[in-house]
C-alpha atoms as a PDB file:
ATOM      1  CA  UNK A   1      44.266 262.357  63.253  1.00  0.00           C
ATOM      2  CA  UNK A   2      46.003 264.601  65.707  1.00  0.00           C
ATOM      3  CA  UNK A   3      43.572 266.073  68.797  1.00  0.00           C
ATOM      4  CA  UNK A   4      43.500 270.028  69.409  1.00  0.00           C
ATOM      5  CA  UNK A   5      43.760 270.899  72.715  1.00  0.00           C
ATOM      6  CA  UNK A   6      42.541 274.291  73.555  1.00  0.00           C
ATOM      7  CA  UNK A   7      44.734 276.076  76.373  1.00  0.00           C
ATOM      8  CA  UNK A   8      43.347 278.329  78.326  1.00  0.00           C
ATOM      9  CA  UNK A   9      45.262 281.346  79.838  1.00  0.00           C
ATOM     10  CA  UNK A  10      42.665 283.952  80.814  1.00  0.00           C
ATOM     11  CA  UNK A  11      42.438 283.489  84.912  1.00  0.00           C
ATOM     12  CA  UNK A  12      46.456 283.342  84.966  1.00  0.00           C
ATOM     13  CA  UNK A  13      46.730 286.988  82.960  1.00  0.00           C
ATOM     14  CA  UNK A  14      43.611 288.549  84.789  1.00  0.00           C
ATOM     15  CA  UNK A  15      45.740 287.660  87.887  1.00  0.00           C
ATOM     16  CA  UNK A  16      49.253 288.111  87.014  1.00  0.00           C
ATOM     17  CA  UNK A  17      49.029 290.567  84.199  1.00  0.00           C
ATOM     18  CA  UNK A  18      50.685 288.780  82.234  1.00  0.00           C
ATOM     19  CA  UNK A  19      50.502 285.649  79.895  1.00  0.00           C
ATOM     20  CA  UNK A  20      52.495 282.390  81.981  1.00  0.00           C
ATOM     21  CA  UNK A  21      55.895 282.584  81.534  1.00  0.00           C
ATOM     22  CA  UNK A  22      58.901 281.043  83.451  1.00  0.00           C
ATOM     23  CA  UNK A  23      60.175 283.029  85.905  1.00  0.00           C
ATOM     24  CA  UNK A  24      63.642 284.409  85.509  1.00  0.00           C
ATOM     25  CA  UNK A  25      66.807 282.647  86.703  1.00  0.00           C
ATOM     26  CA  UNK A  26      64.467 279.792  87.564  1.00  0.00           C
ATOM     27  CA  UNK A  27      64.519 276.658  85.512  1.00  0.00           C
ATOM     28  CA  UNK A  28      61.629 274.890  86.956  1.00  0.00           C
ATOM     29  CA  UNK A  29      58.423 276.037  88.618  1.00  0.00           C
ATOM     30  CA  UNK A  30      54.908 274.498  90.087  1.00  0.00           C
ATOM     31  CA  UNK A  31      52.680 275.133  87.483  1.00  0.00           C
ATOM     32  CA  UNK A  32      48.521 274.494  88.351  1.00  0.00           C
ATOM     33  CA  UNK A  33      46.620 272.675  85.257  1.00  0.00           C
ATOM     34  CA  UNK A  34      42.726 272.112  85.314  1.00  0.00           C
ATOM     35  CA  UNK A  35      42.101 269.759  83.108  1.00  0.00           C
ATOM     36  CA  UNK A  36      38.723 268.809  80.898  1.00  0.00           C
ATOM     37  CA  UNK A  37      37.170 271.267  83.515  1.00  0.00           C
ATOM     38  CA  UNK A  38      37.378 268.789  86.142  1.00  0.00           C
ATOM     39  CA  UNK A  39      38.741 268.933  89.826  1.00  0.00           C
ATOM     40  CA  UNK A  40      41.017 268.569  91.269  1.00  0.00           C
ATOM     41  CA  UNK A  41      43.747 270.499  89.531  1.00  0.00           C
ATOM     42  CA  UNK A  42      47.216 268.831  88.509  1.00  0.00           C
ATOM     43  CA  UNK A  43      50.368 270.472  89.521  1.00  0.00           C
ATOM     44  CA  UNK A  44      53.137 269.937  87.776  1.00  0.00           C
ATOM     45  CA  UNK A  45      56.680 270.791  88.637  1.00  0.00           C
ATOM     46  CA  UNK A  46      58.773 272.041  85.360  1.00  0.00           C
ATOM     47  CA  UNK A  47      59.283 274.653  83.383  1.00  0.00           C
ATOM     48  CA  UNK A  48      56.270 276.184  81.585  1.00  0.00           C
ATOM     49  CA  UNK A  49      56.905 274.483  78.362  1.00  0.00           C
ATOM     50  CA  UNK A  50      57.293 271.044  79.610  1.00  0.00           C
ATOM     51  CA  UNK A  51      54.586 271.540  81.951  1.00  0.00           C
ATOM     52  CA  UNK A  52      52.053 272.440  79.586  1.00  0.00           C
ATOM     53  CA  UNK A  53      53.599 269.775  76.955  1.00  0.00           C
ATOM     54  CA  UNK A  54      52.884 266.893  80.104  1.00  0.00           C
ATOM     55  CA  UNK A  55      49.250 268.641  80.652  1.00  0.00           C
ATOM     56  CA  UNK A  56      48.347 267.980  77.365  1.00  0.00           C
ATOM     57  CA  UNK A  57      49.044 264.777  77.116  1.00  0.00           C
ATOM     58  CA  UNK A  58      46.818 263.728  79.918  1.00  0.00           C
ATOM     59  CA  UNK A  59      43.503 265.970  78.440  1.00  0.00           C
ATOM     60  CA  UNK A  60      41.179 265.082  75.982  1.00  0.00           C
ATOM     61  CA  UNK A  61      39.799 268.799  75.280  1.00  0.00           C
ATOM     62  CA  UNK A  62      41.371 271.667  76.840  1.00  0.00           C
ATOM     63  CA  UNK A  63      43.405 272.609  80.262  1.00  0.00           C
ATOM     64  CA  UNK A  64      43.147 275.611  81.828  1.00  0.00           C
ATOM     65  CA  UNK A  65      46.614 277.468  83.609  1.00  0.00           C
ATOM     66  CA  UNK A  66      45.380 278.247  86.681  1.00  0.00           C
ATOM     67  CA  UNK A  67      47.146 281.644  89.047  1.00  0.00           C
END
């Protein structure tokens, strides 16, 4: 049975004003990930769809894009 993680955006827009997206003309950025609400955060260097693809795969619940 697959697992649903739950990805959470909401700090990320009420900072940026925006959803996360990669920035233009840049293929990979540092992208902050809390994880099962637990500290520290991970930081992953990639672009946004890898790095929430390589977030996933390390949480059990949910992860959290952090600004």
């Amino acid at each position: 049975m697959a697992r649903t993680i739950t990805v959470n955006t909401l700090s990320y827009e009420a900072s940026h004003g925006h959803k996360p997206r990669q920035p233009r003309f840049s293929a990979v950025s540092t992208w902050a990930f809390e994880i099962d609400q637990q500290e520290p955060p991970i930081f992953i260097t990639a672009s946004y769809a890898t790095a929430v693809k390589q977030a996933k795969a390390q949480a059990q619940h949910s992860i959290t894009v952090l600004p």
